[in-house]
Protein backbone atom coordinates (compact mmCIF):
# COMPACT_ATOMS: atom_id res chain seq x y z
CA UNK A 1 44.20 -57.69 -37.44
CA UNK A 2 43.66 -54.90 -35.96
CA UNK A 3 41.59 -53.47 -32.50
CA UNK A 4 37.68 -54.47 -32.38
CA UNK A 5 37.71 -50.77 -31.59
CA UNK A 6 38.51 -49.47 -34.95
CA UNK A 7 35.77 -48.56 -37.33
CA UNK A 8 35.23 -48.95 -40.95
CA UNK A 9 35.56 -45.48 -43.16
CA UNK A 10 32.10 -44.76 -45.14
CA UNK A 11 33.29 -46.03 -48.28
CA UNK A 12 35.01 -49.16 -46.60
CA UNK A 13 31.66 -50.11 -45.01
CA UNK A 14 29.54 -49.22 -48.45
CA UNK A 15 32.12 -51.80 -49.92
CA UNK A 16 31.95 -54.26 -47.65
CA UNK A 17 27.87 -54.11 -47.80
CA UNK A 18 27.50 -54.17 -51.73
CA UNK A 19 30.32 -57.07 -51.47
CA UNK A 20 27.70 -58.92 -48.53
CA UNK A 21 25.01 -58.27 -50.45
CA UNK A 22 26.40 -60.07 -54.22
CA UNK A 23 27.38 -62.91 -51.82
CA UNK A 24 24.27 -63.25 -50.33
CA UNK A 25 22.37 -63.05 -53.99
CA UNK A 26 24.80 -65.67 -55.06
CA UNK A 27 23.97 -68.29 -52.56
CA UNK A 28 20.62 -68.24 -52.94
CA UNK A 29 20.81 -68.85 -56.81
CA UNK A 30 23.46 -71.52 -56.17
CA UNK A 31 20.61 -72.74 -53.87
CA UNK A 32 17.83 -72.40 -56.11
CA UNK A 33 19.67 -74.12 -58.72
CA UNK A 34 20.22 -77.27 -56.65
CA UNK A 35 16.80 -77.90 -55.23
CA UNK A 36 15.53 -77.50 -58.62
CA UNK A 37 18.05 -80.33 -59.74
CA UNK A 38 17.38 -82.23 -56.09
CA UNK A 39 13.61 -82.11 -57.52
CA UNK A 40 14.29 -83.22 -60.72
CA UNK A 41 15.88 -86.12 -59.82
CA UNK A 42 13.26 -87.05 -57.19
CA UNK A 43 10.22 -86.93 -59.59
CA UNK A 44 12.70 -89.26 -62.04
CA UNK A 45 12.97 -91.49 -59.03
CA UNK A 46 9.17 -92.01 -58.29
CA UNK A 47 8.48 -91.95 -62.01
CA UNK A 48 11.32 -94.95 -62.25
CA UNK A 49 9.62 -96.21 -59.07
CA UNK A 50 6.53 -96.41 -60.07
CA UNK A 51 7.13 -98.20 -63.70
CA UNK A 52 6.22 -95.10 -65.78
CA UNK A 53 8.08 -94.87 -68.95
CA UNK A 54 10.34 -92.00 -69.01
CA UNK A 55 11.78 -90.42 -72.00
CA UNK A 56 15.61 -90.36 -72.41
CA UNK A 57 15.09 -86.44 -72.37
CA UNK A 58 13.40 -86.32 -69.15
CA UNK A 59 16.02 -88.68 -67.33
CA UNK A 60 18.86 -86.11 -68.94
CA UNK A 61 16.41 -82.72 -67.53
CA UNK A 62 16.02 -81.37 -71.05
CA UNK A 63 12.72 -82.29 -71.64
CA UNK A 64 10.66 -79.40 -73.15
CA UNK A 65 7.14 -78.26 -71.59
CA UNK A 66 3.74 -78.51 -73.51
């Protein structure tokens, strides 16, 4: 490692910002994706809960809209 004097070169710190900026982008759709699954499962769980029928396509999350 080197000093926490030295400095990044233009190009090194456009790199490094394009490379925070994917990662950041990436999280929140890795994020996105799971509360929509957390949600899923939690309006399967009150459905269950509550003694509503569900259909086997609903409990698997392929269930198509109206």
């Amino acid at each position: 490692m080197g000093s926490s004097d030295e400095t990044l070169d233009p190009e090194a710190e456009r790199a490094l910002t394009e490379a925070a900026t994917s990662a950041a982008l990436h999280l929140l759709r890795v994020r996105h994706a799971t509360d929509l699954e957390r949600r899923a499962r939690s309006e399967l769980l009150r459905s269950l809960l509550a003694g509503e029928p569900v259909s086997p396509t609903a409990r698997l999350g392929i269930e198509r809209g109206p």
